[in-house]
PDB file of N, CA and C in Angstrom:
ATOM      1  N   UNK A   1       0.822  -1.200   0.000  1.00  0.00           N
ATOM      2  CA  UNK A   1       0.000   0.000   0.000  1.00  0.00           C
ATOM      3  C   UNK A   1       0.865   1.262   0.000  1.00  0.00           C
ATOM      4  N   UNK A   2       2.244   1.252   0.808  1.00  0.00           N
ATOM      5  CA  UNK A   2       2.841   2.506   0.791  1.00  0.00           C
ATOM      6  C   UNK A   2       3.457   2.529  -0.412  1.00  0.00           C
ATOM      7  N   UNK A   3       3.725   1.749  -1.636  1.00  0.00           N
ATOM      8  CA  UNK A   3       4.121   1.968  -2.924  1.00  0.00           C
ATOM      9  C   UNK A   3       3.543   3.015  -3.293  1.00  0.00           C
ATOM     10  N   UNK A   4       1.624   2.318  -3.702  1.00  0.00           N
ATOM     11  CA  UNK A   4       0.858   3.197  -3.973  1.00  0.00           C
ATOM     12  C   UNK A   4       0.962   4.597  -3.943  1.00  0.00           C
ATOM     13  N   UNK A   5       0.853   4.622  -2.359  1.00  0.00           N
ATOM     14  CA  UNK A   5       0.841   6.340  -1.951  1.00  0.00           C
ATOM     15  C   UNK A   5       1.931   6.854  -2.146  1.00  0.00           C
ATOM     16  N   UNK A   6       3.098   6.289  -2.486  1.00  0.00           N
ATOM     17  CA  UNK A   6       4.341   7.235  -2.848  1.00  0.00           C
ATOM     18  C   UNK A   6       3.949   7.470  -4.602  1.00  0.00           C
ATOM     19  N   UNK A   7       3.148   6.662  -5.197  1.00  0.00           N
ATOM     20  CA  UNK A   7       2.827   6.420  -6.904  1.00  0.00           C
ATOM     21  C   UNK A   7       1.827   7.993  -7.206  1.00  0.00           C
ATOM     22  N   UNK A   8       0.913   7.740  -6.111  1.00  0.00           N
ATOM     23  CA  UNK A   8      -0.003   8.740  -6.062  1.00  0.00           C
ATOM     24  C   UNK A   8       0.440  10.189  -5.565  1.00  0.00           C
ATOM     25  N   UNK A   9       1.839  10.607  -4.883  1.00  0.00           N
ATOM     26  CA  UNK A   9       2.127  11.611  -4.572  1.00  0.00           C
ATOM     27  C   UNK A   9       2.770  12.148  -5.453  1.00  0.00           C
ATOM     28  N   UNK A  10       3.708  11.314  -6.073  1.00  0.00           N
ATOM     29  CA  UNK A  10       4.353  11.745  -7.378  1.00  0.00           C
ATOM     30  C   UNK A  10       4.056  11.955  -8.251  1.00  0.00           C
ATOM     31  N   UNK A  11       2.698  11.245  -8.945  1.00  0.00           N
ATOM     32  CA  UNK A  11       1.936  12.472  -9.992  1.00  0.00           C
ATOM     33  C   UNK A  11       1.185  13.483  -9.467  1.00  0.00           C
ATOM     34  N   UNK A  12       0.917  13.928  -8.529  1.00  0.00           N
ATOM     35  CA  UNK A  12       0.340  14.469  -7.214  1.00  0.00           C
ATOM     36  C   UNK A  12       0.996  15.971  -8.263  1.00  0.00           C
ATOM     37  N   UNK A  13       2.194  15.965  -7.335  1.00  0.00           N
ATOM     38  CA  UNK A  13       3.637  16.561  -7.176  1.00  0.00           C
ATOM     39  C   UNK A  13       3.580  17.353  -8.708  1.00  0.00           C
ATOM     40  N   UNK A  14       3.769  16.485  -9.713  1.00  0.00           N
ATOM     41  CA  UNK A  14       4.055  16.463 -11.292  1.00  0.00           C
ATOM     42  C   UNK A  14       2.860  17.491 -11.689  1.00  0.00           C
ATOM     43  N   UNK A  15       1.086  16.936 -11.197  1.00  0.00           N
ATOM     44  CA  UNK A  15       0.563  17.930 -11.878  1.00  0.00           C
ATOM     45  C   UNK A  15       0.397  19.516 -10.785  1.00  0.00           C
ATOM     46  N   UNK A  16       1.004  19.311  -9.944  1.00  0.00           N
ATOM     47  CA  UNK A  16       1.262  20.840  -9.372  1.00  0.00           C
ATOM     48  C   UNK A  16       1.960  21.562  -9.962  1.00  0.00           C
ATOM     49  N   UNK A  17       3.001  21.091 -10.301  1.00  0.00           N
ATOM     50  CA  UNK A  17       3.940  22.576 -11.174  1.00  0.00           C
ATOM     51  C   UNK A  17       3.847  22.172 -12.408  1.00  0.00           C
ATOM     52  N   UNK A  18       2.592  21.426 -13.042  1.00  0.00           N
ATOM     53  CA  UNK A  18       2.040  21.151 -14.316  1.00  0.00           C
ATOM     54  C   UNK A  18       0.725  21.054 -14.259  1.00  0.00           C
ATOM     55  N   UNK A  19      -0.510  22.077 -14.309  1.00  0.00           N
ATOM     56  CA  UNK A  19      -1.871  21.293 -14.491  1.00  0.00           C
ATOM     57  C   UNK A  19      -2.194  20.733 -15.389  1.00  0.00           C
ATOM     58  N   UNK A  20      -1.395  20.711 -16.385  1.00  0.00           N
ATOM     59  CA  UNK A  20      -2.205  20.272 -17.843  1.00  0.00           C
ATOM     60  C   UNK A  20      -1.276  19.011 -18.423  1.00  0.00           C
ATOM     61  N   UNK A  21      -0.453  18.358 -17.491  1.00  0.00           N
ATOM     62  CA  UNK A  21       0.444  17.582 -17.951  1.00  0.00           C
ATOM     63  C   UNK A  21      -0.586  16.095 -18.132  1.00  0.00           C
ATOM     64  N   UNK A  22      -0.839  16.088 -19.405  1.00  0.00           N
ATOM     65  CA  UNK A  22      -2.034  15.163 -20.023  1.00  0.00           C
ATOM     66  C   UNK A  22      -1.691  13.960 -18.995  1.00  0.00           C
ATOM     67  N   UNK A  23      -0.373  13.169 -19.507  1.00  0.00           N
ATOM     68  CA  UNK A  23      -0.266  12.110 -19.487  1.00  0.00           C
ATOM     69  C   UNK A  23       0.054  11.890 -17.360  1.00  0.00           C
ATOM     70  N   UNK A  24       0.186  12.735 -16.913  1.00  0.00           N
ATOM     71  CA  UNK A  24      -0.057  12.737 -15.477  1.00  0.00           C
ATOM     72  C   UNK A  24      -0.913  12.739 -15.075  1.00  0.00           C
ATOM     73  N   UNK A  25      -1.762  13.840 -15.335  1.00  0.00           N
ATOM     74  CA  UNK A  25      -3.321  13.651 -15.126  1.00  0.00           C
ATOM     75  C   UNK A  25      -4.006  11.977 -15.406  1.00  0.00           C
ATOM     76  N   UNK A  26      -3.599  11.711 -16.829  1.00  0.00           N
ATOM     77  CA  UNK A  26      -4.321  10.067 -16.859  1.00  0.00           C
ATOM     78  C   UNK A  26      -4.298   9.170 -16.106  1.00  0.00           C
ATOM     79  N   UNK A  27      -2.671   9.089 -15.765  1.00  0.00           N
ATOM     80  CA  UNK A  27      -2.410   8.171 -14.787  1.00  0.00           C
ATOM     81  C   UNK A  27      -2.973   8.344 -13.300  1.00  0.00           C
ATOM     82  N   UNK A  28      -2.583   9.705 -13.087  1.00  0.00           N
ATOM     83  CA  UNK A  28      -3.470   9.911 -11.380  1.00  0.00           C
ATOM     84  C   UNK A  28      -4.846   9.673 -11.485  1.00  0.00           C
ATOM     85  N   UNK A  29      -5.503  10.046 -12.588  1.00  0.00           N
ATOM     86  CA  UNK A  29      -7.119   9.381 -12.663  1.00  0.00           C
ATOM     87  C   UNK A  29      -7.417   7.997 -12.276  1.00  0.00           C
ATOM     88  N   UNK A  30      -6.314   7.098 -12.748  1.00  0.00           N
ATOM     89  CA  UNK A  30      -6.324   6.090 -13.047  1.00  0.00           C
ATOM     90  C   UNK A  30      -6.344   4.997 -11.673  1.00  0.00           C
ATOM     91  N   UNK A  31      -4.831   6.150 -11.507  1.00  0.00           N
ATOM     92  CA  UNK A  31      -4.478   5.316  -9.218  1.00  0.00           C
ATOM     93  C   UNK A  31      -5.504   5.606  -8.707  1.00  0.00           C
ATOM     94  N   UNK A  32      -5.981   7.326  -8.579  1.00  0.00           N
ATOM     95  CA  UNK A  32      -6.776   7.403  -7.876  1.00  0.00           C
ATOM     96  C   UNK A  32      -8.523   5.932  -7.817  1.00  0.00           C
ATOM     97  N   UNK A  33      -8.385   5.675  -8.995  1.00  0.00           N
ATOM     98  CA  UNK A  33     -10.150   5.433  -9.429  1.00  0.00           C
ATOM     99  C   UNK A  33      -9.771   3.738  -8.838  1.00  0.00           C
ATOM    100  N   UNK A  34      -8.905   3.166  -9.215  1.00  0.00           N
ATOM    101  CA  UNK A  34      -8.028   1.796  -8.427  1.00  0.00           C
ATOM    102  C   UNK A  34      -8.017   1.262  -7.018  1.00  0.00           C
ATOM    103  N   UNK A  35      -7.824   2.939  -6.407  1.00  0.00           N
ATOM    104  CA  UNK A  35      -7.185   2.555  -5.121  1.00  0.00           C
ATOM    105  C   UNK A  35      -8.626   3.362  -4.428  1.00  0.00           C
ATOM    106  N   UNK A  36      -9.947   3.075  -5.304  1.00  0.00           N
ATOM    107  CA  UNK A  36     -11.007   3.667  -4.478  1.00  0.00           C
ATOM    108  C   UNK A  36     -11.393   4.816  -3.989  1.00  0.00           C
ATOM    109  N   UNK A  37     -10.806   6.010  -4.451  1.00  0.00           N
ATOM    110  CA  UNK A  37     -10.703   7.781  -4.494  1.00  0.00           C
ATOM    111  C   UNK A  37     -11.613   8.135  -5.454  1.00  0.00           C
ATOM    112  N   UNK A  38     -12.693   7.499  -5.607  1.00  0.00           N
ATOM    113  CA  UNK A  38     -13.366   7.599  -7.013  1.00  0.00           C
ATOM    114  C   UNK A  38     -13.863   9.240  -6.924  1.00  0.00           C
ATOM    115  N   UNK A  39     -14.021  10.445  -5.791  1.00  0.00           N
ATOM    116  CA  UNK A  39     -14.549  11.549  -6.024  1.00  0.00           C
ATOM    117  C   UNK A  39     -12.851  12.375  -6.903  1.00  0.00           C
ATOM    118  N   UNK A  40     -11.799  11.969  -6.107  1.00  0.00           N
ATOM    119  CA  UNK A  40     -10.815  12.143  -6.644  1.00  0.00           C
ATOM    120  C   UNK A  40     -10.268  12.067  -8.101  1.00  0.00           C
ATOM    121  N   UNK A  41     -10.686  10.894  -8.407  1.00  0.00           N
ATOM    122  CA  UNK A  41     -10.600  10.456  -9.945  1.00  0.00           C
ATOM    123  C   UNK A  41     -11.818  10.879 -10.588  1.00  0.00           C
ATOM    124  N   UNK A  42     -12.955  11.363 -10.349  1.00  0.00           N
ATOM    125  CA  UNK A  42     -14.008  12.225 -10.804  1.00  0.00           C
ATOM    126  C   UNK A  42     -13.372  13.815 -11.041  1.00  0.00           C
ATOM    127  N   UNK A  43     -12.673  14.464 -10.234  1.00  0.00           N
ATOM    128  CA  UNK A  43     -12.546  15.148 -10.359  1.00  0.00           C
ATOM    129  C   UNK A  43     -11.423  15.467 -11.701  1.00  0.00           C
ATOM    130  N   UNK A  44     -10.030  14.651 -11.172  1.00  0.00           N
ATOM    131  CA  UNK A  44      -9.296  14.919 -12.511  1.00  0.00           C
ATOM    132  C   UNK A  44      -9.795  14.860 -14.272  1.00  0.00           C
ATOM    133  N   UNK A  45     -10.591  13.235 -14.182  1.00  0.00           N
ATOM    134  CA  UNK A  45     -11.572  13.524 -15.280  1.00  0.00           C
ATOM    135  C   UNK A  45     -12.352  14.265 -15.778  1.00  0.00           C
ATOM    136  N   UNK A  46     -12.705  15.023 -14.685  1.00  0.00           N
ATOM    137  CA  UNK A  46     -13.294  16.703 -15.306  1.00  0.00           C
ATOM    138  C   UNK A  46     -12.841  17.369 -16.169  1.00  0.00           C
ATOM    139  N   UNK A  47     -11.566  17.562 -15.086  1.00  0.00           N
ATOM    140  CA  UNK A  47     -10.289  18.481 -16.048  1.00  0.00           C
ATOM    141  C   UNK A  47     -10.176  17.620 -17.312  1.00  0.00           C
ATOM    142  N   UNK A  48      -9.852  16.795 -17.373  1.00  0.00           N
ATOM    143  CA  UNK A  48      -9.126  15.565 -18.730  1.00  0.00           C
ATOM    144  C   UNK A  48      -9.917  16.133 -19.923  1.00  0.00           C
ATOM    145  N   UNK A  49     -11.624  16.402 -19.202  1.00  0.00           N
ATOM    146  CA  UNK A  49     -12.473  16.643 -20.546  1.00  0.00           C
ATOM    147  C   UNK A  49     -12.348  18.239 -20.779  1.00  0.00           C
ATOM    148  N   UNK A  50     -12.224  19.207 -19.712  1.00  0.00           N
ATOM    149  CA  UNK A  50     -11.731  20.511 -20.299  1.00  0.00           C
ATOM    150  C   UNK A  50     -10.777  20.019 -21.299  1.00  0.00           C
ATOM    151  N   UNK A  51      -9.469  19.643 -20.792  1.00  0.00           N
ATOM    152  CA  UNK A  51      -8.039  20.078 -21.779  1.00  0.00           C
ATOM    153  C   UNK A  51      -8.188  19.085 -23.018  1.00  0.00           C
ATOM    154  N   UNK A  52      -9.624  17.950 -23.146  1.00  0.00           N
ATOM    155  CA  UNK A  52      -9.393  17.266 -24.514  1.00  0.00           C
ATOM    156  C   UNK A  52     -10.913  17.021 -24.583  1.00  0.00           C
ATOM    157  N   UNK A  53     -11.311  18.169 -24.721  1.00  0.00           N
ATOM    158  CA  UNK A  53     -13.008  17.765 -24.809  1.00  0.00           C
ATOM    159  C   UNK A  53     -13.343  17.088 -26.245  1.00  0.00           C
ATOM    160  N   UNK A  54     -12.497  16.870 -26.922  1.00  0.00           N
ATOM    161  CA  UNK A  54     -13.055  15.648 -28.183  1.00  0.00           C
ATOM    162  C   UNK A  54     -12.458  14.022 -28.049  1.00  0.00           C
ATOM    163  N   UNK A  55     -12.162  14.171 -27.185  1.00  0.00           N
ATOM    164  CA  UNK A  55     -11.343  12.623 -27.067  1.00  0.00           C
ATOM    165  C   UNK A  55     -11.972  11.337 -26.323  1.00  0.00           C
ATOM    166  N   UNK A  56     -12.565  10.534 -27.054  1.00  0.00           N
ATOM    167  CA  UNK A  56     -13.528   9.731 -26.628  1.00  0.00           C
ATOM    168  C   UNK A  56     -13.252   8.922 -25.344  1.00  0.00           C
ATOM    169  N   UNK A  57     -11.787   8.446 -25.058  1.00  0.00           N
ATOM    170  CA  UNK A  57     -11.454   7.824 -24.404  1.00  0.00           C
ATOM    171  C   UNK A  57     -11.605   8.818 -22.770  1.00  0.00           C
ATOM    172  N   UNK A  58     -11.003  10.487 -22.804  1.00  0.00           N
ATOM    173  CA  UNK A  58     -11.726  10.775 -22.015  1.00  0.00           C
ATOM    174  C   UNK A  58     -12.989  10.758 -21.300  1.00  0.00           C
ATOM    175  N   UNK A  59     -13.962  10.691 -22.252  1.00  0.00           N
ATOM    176  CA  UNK A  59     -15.137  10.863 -21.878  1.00  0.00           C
ATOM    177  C   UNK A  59     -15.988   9.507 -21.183  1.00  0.00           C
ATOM    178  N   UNK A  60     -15.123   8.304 -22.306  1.00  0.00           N
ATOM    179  CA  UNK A  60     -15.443   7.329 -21.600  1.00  0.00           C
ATOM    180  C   UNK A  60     -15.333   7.291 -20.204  1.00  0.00           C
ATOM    181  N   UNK A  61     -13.645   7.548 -19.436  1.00  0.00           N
ATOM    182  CA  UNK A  61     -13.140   7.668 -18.739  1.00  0.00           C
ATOM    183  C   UNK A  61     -14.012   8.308 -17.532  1.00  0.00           C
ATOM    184  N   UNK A  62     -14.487   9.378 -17.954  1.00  0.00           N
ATOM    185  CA  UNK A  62     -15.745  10.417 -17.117  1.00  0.00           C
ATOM    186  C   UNK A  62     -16.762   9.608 -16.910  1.00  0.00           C
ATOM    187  N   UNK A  63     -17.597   8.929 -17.615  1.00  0.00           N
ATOM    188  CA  UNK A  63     -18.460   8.187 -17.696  1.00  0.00           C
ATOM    189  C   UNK A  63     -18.382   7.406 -16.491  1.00  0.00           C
ATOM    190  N   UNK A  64     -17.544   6.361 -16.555  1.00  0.00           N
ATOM    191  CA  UNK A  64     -16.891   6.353 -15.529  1.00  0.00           C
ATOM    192  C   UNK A  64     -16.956   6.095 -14.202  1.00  0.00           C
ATOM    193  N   UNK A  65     -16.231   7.351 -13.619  1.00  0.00           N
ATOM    194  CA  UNK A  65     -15.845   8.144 -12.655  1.00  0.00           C
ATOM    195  C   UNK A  65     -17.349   8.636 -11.853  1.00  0.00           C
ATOM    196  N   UNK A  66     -18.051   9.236 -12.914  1.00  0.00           N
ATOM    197  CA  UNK A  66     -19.349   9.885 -12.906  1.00  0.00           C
ATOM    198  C   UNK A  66     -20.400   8.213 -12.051  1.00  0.00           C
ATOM    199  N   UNK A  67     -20.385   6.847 -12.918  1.00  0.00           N
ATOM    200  CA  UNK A  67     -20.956   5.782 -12.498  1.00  0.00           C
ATOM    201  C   UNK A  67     -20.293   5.451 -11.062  1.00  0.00           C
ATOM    202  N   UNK A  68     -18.970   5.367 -11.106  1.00  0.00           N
ATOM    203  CA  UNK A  68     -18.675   4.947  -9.506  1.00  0.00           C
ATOM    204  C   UNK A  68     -18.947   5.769  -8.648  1.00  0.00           C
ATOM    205  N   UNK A  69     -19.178   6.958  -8.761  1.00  0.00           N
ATOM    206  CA  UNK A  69     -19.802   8.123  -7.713  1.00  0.00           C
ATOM    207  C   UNK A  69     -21.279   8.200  -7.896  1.00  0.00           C
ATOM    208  N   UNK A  70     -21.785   7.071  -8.170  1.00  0.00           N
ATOM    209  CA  UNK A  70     -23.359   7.140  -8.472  1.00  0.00           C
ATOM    210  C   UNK A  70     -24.167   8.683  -9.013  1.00  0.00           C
ATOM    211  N   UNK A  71     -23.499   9.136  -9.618  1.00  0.00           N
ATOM    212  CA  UNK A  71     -23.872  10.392 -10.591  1.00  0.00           C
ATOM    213  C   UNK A  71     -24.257   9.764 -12.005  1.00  0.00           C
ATOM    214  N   UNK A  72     -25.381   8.957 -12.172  1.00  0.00           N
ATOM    215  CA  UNK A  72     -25.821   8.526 -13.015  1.00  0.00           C
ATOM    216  C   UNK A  72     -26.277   9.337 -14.241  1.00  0.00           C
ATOM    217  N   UNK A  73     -27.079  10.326 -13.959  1.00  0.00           N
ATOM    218  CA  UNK A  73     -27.205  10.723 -14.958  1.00  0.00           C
ATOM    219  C   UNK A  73     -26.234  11.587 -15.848  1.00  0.00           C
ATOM    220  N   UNK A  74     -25.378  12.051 -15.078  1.00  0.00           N
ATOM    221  CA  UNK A  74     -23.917  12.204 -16.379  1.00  0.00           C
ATOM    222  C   UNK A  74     -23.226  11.310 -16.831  1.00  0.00           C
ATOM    223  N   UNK A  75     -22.945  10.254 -15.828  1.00  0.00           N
ATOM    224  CA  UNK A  75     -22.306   9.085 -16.462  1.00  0.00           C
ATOM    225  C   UNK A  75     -22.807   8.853 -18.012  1.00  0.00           C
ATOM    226  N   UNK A  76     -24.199   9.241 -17.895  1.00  0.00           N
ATOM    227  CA  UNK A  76     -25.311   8.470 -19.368  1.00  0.00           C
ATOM    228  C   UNK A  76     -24.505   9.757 -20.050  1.00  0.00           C
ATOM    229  N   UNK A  77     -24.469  10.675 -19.995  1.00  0.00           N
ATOM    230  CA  UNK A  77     -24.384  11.627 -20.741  1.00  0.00           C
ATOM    231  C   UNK A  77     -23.110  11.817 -21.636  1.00  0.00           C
ATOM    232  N   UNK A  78     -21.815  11.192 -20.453  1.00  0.00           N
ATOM    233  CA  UNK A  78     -20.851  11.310 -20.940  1.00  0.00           C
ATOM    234  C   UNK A  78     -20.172  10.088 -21.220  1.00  0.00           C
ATOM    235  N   UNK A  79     -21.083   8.820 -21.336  1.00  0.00           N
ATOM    236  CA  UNK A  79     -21.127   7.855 -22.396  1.00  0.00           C
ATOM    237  C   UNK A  79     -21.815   8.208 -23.725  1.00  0.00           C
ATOM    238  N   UNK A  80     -22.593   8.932 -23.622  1.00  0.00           N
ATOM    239  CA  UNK A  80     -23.309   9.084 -25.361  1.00  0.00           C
ATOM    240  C   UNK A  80     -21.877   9.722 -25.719  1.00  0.00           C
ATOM    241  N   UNK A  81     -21.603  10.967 -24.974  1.00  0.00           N
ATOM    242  CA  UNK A  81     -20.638  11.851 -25.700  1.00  0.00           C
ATOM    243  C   UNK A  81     -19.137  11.327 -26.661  1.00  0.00           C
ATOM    244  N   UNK A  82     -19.287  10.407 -25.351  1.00  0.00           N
ATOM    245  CA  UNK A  82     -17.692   9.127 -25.709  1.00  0.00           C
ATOM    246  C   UNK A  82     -17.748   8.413 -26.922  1.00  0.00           C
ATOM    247  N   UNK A  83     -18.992   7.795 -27.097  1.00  0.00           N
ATOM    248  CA  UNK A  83     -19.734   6.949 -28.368  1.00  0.00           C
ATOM    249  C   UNK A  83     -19.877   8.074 -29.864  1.00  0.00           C
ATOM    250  N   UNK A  84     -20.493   9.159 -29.630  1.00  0.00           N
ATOM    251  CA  UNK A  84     -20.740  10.344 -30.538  1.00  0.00           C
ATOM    252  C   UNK A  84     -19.483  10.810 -31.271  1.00  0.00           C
ATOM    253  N   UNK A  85     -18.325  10.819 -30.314  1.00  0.00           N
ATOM    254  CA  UNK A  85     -16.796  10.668 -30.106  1.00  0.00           C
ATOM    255  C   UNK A  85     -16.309  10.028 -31.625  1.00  0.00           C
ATOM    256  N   UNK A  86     -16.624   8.765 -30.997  1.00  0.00           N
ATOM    257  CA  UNK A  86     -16.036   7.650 -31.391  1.00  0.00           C
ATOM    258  C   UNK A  86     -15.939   6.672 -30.454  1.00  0.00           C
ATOM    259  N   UNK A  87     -16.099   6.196 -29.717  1.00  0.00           N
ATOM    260  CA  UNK A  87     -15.977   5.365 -28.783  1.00  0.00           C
ATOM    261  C   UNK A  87     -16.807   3.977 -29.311  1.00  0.00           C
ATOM    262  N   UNK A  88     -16.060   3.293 -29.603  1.00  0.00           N
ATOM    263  CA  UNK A  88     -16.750   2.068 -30.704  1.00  0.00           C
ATOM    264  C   UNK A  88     -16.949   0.603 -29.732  1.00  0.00           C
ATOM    265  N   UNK A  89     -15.769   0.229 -28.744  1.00  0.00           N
ATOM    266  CA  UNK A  89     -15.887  -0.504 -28.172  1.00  0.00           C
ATOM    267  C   UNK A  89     -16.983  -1.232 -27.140  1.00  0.00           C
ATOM    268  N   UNK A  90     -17.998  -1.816 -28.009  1.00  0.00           N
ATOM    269  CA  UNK A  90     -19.250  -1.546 -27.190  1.00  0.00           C
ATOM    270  C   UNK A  90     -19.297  -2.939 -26.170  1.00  0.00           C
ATOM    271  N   UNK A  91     -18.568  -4.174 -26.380  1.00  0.00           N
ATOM    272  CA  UNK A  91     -18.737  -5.057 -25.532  1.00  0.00           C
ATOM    273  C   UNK A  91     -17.685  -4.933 -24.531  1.00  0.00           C
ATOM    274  N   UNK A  92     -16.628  -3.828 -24.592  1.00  0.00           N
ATOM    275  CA  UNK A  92     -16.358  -3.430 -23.193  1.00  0.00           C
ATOM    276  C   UNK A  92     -17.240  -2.584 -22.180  1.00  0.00           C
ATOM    277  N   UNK A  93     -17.681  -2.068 -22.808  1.00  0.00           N
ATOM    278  CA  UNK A  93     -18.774  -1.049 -21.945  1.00  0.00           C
ATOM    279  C   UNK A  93     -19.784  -2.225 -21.085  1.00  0.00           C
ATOM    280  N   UNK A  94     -19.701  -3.097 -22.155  1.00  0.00           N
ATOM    281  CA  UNK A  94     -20.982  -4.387 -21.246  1.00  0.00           C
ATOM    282  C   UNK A  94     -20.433  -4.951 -19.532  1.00  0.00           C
ATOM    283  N   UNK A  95     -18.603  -5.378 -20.347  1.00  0.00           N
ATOM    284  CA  UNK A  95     -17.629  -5.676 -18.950  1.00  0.00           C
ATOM    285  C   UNK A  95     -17.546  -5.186 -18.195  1.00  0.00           C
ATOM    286  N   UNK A  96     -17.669  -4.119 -18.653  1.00  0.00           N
ATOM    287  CA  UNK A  96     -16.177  -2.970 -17.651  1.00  0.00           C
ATOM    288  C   UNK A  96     -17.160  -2.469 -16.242  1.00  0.00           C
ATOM    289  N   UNK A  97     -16.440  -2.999 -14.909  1.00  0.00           N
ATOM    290  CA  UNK A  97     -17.265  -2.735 -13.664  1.00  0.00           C
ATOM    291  C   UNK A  97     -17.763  -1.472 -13.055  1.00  0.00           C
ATOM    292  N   UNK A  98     -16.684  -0.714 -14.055  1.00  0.00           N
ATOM    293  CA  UNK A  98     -16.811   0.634 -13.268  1.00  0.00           C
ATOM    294  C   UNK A  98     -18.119   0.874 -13.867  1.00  0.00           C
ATOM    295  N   UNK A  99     -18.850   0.759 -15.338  1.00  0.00           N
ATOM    296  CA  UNK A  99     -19.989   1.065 -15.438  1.00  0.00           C
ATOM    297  C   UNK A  99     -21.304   0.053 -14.920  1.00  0.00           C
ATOM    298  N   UNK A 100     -20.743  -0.731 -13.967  1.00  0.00           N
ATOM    299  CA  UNK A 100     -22.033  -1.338 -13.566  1.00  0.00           C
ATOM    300  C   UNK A 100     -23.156  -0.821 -13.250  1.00  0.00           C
ATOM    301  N   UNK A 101     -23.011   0.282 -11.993  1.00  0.00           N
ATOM    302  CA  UNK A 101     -24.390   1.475 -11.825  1.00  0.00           C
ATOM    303  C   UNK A 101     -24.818   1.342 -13.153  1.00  0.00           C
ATOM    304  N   UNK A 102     -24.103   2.337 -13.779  1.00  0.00           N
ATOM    305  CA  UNK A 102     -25.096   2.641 -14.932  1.00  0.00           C
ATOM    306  C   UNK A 102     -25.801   1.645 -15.729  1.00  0.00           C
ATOM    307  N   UNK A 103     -25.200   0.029 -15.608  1.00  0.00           N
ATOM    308  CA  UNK A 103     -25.641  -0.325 -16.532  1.00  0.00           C
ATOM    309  C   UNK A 103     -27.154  -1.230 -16.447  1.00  0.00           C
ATOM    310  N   UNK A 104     -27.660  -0.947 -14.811  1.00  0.00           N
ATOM    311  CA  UNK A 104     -28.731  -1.240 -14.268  1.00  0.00           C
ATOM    312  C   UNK A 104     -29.389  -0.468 -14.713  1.00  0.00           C
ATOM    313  N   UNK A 105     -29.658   0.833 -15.314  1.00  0.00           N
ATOM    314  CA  UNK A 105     -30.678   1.763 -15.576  1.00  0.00           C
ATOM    315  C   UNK A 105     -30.941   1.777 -16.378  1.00  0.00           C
ATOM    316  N   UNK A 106     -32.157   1.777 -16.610  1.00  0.00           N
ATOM    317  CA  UNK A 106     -33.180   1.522 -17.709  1.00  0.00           C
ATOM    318  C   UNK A 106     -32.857   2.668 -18.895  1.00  0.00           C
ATOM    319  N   UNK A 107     -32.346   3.856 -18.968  1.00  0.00           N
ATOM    320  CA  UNK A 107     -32.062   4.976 -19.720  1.00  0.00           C
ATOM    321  C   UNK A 107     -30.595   4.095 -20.058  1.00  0.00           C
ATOM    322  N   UNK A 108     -29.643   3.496 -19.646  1.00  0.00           N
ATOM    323  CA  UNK A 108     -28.358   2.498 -19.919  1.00  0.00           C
ATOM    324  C   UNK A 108     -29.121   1.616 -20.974  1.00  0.00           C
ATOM    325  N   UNK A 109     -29.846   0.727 -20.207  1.00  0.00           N
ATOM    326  CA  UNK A 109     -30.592  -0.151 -21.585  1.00  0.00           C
ATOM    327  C   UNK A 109     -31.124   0.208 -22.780  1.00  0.00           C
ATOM    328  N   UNK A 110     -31.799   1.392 -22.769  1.00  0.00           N
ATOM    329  CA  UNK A 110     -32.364   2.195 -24.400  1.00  0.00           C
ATOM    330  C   UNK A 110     -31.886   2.214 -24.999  1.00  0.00           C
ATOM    331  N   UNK A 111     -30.208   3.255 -24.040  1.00  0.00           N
ATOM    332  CA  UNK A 111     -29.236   3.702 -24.762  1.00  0.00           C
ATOM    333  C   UNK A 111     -28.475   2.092 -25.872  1.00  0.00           C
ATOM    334  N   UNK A 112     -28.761   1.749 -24.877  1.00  0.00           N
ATOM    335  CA  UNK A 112     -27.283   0.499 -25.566  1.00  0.00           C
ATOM    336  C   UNK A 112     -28.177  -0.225 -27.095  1.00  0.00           C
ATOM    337  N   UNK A 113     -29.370  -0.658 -26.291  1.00  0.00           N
ATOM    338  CA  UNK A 113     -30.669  -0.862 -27.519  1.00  0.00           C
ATOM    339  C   UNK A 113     -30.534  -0.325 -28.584  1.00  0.00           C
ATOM    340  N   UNK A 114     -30.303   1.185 -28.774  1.00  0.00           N
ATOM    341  CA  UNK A 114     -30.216   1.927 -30.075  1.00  0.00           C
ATOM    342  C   UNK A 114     -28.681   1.746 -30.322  1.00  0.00           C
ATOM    343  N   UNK A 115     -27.658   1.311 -29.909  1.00  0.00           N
ATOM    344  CA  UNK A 115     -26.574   1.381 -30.323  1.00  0.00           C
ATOM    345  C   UNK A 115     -26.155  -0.204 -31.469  1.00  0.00           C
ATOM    346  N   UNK A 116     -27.142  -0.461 -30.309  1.00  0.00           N
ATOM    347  CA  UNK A 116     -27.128  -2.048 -31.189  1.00  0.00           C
ATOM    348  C   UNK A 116     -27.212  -1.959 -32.286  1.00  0.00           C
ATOM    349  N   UNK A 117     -28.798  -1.138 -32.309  1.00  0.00           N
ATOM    350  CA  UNK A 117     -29.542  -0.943 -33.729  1.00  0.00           C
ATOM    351  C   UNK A 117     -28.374  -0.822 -34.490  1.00  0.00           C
ATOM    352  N   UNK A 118     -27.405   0.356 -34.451  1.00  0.00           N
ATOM    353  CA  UNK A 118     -26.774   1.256 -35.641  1.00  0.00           C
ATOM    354  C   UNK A 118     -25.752   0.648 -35.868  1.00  0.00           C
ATOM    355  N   UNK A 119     -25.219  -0.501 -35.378  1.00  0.00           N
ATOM    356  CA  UNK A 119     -23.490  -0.752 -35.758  1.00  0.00           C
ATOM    357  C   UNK A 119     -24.009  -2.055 -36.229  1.00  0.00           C
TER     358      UNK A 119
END
């Protein structure tokens, strides 16, 4: 565990005298959302979508962040956005745990319903 927190201080550290250092930011999203900081890793993903608001993988990413903090209805939002994107990978979205919340909700099921339809 004290690896971790030395992992997590050091991009900590990195995006202080860098806010916009992309590839720091990803990774601290990443420890943080891992090691269960999910308001933490909500938050950097915020930023992620300021400094790359077309980048699907962000948004996925938000999506997310947004589902493990039971903020459902952006999660939905910023899964369409991710998909609208480009975000093509649709039988990860089925796996992937972090979107479990969301993927109980009936506005999750429509959504995915019409996605079916189109690909």
């Amino acid at each position: 565990m004290e690896n971790k927190k030395e992992e997590i201080t050091f991009y900590e550290e990195l995006i202080k005298d860098n806010p916009d250092f992309i590839q720091a930011l990803i990774v601290l999203a990443e420890l943080y959302t891992h090691n269960g900081l999910y308001e933490k890793g909500l938050k950097i993903d915020k930023r992620l979508s300021e400094i790359k608001p077309y980048d699907p993988i962000v948004h996925y990413n938000l999506a997310c962040s947004f589902s493990l903090t039971g903020n459902l209805d952006d999660s939905l939002r910023a899964l369409k956005k991710a998909v609208l994107l480009g975000y093509g990978d649709f039988e990860y979205i089925l796996e992937d745990e972090d979107l479990s919340n969301l993927r109980r909700t009936d506005d999750f099921k429509t959504l995915f319903s019409k996605l079916e339809r189109v690909r």
